[in-house]
Protein backbone atom coordinates (compact mmCIF):
# COMPACT_ATOMS: atom_id res chain seq x y z
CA UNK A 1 -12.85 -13.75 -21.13
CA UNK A 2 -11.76 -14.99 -17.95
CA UNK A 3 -9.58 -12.16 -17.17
CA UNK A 4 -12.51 -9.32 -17.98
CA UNK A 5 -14.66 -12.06 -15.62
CA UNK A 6 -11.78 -11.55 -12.76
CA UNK A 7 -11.49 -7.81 -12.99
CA UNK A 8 -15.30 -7.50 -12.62
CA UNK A 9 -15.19 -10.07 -9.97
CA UNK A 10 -12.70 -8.09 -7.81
CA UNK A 11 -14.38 -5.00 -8.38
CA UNK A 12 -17.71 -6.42 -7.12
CA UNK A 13 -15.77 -7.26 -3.93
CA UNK A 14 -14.09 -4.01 -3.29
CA UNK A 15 -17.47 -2.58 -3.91
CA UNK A 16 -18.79 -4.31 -0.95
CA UNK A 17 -16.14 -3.67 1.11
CA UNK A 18 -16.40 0.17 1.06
CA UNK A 19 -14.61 1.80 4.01
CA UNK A 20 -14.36 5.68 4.76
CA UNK A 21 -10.72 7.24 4.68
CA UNK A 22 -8.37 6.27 6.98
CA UNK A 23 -10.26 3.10 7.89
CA UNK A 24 -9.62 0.79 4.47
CA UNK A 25 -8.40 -2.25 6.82
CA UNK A 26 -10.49 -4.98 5.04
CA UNK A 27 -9.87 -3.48 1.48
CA UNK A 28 -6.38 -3.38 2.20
CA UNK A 29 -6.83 -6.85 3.89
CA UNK A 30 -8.29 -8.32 0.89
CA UNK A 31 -5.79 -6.51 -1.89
CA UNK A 32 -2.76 -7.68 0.58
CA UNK A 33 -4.32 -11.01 0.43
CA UNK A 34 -4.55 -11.19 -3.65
CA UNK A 35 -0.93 -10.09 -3.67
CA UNK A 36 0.55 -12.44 -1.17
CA UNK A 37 -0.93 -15.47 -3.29
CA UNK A 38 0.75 -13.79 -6.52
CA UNK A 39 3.97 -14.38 -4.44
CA UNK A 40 4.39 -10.66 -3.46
CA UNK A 41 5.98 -9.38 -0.11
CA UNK A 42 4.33 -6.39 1.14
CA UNK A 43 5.93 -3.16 2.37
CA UNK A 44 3.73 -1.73 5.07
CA UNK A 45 3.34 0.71 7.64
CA UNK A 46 2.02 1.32 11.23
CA UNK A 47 0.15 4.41 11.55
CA UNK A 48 -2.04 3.60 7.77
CA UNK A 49 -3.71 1.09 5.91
CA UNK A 50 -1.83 2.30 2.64
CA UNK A 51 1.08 -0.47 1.53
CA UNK A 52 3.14 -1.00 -2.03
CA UNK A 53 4.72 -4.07 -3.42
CA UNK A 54 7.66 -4.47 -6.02
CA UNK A 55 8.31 -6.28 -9.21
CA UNK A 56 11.98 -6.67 -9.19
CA UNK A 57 14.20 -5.01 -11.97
CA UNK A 58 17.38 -5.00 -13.64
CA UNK A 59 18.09 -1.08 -12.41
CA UNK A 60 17.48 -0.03 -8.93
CA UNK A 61 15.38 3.38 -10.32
CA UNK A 62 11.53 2.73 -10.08
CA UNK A 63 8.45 2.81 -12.28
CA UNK A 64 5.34 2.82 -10.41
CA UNK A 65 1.35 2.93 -10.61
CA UNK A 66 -0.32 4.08 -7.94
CA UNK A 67 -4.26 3.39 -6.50
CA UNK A 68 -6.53 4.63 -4.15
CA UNK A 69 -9.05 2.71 -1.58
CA UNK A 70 -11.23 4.66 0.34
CA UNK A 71 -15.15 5.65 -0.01
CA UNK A 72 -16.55 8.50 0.21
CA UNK A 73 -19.70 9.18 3.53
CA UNK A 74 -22.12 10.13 2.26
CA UNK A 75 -26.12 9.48 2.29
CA UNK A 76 -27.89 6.88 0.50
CA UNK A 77 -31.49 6.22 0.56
CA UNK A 78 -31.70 7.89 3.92
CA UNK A 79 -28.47 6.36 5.63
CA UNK A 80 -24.81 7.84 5.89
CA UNK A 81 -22.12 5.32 4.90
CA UNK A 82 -19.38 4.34 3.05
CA UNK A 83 -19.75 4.61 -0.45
CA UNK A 84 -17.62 3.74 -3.62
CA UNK A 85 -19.13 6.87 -6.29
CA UNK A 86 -15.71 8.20 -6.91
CA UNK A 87 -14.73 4.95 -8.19
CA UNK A 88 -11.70 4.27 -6.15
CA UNK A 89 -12.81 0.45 -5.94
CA UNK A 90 -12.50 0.58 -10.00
CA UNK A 91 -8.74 2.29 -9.54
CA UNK A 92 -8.02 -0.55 -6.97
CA UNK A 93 -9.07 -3.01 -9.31
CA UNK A 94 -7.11 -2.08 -12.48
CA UNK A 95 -3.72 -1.41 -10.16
CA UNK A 96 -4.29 -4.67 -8.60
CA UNK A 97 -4.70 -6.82 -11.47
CA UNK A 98 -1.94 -4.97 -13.38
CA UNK A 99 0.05 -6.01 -10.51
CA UNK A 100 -0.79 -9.92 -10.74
CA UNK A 101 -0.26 -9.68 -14.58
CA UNK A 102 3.26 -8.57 -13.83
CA UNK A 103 3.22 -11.84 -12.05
CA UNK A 104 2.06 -13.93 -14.07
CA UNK A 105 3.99 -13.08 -17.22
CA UNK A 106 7.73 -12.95 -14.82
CA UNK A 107 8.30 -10.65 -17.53
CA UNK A 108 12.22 -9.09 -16.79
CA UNK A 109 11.62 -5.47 -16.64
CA UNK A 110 15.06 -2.90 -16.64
CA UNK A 111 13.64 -0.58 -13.95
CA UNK A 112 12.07 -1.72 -10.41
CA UNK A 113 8.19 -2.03 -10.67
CA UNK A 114 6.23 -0.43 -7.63
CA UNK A 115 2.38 -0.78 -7.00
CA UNK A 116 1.30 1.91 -4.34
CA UNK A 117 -2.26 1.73 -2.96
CA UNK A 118 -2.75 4.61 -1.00
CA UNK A 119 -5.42 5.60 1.43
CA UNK A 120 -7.67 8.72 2.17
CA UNK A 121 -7.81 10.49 -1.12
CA UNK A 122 -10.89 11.57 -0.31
CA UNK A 123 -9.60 13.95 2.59
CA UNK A 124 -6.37 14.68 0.76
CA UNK A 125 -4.33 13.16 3.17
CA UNK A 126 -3.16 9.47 2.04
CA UNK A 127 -0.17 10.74 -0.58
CA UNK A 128 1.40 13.05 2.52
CA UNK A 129 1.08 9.89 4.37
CA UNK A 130 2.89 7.79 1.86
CA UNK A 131 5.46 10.00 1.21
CA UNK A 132 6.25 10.61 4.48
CA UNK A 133 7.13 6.89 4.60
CA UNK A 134 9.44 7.08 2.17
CA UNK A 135 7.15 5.15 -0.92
CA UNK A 136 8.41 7.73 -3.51
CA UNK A 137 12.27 6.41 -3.19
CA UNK A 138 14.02 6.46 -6.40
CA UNK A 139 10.51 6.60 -8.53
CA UNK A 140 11.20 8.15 -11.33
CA UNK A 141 8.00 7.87 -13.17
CA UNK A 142 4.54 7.00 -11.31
CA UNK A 143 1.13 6.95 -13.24
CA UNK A 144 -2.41 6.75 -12.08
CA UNK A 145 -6.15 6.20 -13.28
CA UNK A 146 -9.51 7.64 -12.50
CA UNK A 147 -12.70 7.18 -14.02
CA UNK A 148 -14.39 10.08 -16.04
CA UNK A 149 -17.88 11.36 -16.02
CA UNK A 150 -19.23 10.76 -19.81
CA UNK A 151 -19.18 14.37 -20.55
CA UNK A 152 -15.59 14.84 -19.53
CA UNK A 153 -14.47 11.16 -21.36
CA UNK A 154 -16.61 9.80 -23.67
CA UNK A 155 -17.07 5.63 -23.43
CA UNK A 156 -13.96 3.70 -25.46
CA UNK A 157 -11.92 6.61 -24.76
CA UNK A 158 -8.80 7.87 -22.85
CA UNK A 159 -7.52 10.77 -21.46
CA UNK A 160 -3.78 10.62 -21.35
CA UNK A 161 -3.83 13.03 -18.74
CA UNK A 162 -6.19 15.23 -16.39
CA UNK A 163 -5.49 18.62 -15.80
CA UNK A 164 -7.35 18.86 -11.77
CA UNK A 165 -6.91 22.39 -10.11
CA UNK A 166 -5.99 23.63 -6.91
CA UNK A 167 -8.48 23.97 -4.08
CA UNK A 168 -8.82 24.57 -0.55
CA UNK A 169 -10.92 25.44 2.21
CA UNK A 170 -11.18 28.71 3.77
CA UNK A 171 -12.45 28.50 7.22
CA UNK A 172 -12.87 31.76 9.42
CA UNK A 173 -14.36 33.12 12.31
CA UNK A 174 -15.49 36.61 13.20
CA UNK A 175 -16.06 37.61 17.12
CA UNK A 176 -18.19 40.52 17.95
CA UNK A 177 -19.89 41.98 20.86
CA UNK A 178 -23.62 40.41 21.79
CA UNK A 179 -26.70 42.24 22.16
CA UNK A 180 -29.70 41.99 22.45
CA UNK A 181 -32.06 42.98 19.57
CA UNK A 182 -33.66 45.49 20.85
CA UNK A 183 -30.43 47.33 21.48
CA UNK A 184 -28.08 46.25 18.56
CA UNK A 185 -26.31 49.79 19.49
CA UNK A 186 -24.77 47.91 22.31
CA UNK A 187 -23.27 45.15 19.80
CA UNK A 188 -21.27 44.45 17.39
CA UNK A 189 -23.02 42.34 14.88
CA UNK A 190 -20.56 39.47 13.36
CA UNK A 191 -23.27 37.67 10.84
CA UNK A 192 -23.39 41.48 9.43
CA UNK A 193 -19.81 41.76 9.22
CA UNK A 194 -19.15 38.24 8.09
CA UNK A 195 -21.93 39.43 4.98
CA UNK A 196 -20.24 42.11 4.79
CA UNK A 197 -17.07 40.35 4.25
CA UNK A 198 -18.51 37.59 1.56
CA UNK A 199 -19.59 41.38 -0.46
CA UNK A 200 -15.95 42.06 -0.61
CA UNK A 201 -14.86 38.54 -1.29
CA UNK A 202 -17.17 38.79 -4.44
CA UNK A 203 -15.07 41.68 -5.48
CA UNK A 204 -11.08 39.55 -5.93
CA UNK A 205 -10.51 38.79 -9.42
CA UNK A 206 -7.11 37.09 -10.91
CA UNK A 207 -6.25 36.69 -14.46
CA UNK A 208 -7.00 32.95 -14.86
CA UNK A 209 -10.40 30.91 -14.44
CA UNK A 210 -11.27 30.52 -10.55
CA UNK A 211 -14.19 29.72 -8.31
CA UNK A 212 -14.67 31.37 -4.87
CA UNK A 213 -17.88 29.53 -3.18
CA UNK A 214 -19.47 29.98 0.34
CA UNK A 215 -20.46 26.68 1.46
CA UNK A 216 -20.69 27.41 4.81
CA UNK A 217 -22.52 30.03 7.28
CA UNK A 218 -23.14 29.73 10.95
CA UNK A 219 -24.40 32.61 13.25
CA UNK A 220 -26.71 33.07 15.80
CA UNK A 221 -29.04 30.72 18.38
CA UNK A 222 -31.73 33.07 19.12
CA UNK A 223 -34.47 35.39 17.15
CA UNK A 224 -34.05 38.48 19.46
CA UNK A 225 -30.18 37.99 19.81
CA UNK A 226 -27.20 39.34 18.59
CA UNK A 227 -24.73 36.45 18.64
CA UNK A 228 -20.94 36.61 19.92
CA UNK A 229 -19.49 34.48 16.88
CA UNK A 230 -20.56 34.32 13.04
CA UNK A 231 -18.49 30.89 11.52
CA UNK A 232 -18.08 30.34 7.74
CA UNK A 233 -16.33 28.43 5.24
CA UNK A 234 -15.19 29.06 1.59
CA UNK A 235 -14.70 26.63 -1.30
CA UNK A 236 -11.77 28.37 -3.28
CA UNK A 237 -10.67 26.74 -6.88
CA UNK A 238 -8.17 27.78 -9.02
CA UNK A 239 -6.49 26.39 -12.03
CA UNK A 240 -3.06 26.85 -10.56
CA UNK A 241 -1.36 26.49 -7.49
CA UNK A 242 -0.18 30.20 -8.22
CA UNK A 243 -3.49 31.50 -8.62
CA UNK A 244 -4.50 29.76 -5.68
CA UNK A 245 -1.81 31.61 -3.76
CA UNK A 246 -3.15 34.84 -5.01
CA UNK A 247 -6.73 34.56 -4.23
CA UNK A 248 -5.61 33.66 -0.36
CA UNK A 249 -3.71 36.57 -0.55
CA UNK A 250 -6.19 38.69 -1.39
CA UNK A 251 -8.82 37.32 1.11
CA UNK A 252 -6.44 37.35 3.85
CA UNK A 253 -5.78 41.43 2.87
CA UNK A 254 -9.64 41.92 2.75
CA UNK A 255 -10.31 39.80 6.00
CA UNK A 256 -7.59 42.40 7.62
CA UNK A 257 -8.95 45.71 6.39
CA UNK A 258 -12.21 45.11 7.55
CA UNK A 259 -10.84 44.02 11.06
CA UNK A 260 -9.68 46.66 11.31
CA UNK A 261 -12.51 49.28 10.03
CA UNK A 262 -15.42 47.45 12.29
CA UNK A 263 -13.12 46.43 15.71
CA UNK A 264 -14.19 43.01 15.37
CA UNK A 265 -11.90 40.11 15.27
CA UNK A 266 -11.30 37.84 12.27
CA UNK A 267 -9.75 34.44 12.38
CA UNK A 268 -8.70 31.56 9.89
CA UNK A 269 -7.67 28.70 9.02
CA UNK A 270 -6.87 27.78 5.39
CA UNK A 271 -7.12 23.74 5.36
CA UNK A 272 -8.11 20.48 2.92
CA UNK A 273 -5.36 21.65 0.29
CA UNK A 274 -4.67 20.18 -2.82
CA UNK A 275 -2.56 20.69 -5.44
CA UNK A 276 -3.04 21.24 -8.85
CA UNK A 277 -1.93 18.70 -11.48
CA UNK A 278 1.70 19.34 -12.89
CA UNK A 279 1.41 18.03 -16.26
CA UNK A 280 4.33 16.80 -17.33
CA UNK A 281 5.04 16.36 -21.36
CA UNK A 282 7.00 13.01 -21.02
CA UNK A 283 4.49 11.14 -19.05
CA UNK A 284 1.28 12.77 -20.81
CA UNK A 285 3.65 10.88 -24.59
CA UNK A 286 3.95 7.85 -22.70
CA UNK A 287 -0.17 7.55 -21.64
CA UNK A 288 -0.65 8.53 -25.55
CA UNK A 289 1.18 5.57 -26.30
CA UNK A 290 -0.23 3.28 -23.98
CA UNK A 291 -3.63 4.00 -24.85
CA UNK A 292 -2.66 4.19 -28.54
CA UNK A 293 -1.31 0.09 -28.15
CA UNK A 294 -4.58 -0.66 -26.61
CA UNK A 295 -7.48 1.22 -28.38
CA UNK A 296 -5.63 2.63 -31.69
CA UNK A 297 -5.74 6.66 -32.48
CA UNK A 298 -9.19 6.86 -32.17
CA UNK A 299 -9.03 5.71 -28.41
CA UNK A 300 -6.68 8.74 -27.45
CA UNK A 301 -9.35 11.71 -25.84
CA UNK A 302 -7.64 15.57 -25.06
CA UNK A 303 -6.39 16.43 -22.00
CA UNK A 304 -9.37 16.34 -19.32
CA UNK A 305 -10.07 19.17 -17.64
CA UNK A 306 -11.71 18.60 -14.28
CA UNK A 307 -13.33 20.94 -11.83
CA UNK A 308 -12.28 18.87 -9.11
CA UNK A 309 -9.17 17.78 -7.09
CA UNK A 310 -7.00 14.62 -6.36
CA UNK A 311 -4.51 14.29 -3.48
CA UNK A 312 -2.24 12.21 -6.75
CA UNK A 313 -0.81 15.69 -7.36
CA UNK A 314 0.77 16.11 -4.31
CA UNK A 315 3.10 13.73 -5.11
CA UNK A 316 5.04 16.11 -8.25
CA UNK A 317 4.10 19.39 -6.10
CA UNK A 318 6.74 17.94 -3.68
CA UNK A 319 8.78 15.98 -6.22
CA UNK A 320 8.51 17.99 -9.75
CA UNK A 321 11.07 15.75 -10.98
CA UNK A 322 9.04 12.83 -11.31
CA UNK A 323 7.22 11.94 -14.31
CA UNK A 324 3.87 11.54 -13.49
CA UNK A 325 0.24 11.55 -15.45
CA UNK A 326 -3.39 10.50 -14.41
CA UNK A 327 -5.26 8.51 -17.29
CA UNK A 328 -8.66 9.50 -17.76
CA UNK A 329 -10.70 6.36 -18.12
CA UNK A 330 -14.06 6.83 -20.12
CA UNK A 331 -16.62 4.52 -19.30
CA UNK A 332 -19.98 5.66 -19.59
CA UNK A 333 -20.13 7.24 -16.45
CA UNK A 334 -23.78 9.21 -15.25
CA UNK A 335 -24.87 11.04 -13.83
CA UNK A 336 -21.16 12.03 -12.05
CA UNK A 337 -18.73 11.79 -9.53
CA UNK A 338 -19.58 11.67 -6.16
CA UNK A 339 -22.91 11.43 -6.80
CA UNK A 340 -24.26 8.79 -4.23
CA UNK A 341 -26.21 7.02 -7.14
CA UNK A 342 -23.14 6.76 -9.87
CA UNK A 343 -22.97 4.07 -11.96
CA UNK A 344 -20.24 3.19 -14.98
CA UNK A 345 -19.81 0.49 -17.53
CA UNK A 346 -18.02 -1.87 -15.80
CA UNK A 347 -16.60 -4.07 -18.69
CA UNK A 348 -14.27 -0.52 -19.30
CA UNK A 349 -12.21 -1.93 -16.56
CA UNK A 350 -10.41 -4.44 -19.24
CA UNK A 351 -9.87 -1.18 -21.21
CA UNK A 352 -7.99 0.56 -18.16
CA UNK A 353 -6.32 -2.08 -16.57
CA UNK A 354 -4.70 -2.98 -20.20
CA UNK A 355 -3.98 0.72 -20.44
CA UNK A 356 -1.76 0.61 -17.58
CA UNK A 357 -0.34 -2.54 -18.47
CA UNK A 358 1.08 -0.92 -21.57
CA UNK A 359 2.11 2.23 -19.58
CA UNK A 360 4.17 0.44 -17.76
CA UNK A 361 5.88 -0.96 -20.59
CA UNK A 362 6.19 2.54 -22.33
CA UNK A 363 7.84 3.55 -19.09
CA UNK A 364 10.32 1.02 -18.52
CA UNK A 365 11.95 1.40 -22.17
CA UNK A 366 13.01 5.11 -21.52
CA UNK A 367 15.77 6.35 -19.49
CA UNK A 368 15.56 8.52 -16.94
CA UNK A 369 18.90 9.70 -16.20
CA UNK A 370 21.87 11.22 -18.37
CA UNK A 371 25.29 9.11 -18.50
């Protein structure tokens, strides 16, 4: 009881500490803090608020869990700010207190244990960051946790893994000639091309599931005036990195024909990429049997398969070697991610955090390397 009381205490104060990407300083104040006084050094870094600490081993190869910190800005009741509804303070939480139960216990563990806690995930930026500083040295498996909407993960349940997709953002331009209304002979419209364009966008097709969204659209300042520039932007989802590729491919060879039919100029930019989920067989047996130890059979959900993204999966897109899985935590979560009112059963945080207790475990008894 006064472990579930500790995880929901910690929770509460990550919950209030809610910082935007980039700028976790007091949340990563106040885990560094909790860590120190479990007798851990921490490995930082200079240009981010993401750190890791170690649980010494017997071999110098490295099992590791991995968390995120930052809110999401969004508006509530009227005001932008930072707000936990993707549950990153609940990830946080479980990672953390895994962490100090390591401690406690001075269990002797064969491999190295490592305890990343990562910033911006929300702008799919904090895993580049930590790799780039070297936090994925000889890690050969690394396992993570997010909360589920209800309808994805029912309460009481796990998802040993969660298949997310590919996305990013297509951003473009097109420059035309202005005029004014009276005389659109003398322009070159871009908002018509640019709807022109979004026609022929609605026309690419792949083989696998995929979305291809306009989310934003920008032309014109005046009622009687043709405008120079038209600006837009394009929410593209795929289940697959390579499906991704071929949707881009066939946008960029549709942006180019029709630059070249109306004279106009079309620019772009494809940015906020992320990666779809590599699921890997080995890790997804391990979760099973994690979440097996702590719930039984009936605990063990399918895979979940999100519409969204996480920036986790850029860590096996650049290292494919790695065994890696995302638990899907159930816990009663309405009405769904991001939504600026979300709200969970909090108590589930005993379930997760003991889930990745026992992953850990699962993970240290197998070898990684052939003799």
């Amino acid at each position: 009881m006064e472990r579930i009381q500790s995880l929901e205490n910690t929770y509460e104060e990550l919950h209030r500490l809610a910082e935007p990407s980039g700028k976790e300083e007091k949340t990563s104040g106040y885990l560094k803090q909790r860590l120190r006084e479990a007798g851990y050094d921490i490995y930082e870094f200079p240009d981010h608020y993401g750190f890791y600490v170690e649980w010494p081993g017997d071999q110098k190869e490295v099992i590791a869990l991995r968390a995120d910190m930052d809110a999401l800005l969004q508006e509530v009741n009227g005001e932008v700010r930072a707000n936990h509804s993707c549950g990153d303070d609940a990830h946080s939480t479980m990672v953390l207190h895994t962490a100090l139960r390591v401690a406690e216990e001075k269990k002797s563990y064969t491999h190295t244990v490592r305890f990343l806690f990562q910033p911006a995930e929300e702008i799919a930026a904090g895993a580049l960051q930590m790799m780039d500083d070297g936090v994925l040295e000889d890690i050969v498996f690394l396992g993570g946790i997010h909360l589920r909407p209800e309808r994805e993960v029912p309460s009481r349940k796990a998802a040993p893994g969660i298949r997310h997709g590919a996305i990013v953002s297509l951003k473009g331009k097109v420059t035309g000639t202005p005029a004014h209304a009276a005389r659109p002979e003398n322009g070159n419209n871009p908002i018509e091309i640019s709807s022109e364009l979004m026609d022929r966008f609605r026309s690419i097709t792949i083989q696998e599931p995929f979305s291809f969204k306009v989310t934003e659209f920008h032309g014109g300042e005046a009622s009687n005036a043709i405008p120079a520039t038209c600006t837009w932007t394009y929410d593209i989802r795929c289940h697959t990195n390579e499906g991704l590729d071929e949707l881009t491919e066939q946008a960029e060879e549709e942006m180019k024909r029709l630059e070249s039919e109306t004279g106009s100029a079309i620019t772009f930019s494809l940015e906020e990429f992320s990666p779809a989920a590599r699921m890997n067989s080995n890790a997804v047996h391990k979760a099973e049997g994690a979440i097996r130890k702590v719930g039984g059979e009936a605990a063990i959900d399918a895979i979940c398969e999100s519409p969204g993204a996480e920036d986790f999966h850029f860590y096996t897109y650049r290292h494919p070697e790695i065994e890696a899985t995302m638990i899907g935590l159930g816990c009663g979560l309405q009405p769904g991610l991001h939504h600026p009112e979300m709200t969970f059963d909090i108590s589930a945080l005993e379930f997760g955090g003991n889930i990745l207790y026992e992953l850990l475990q699962e993970a240290d008894r197998s070898a990684y390397t052939e003799e």
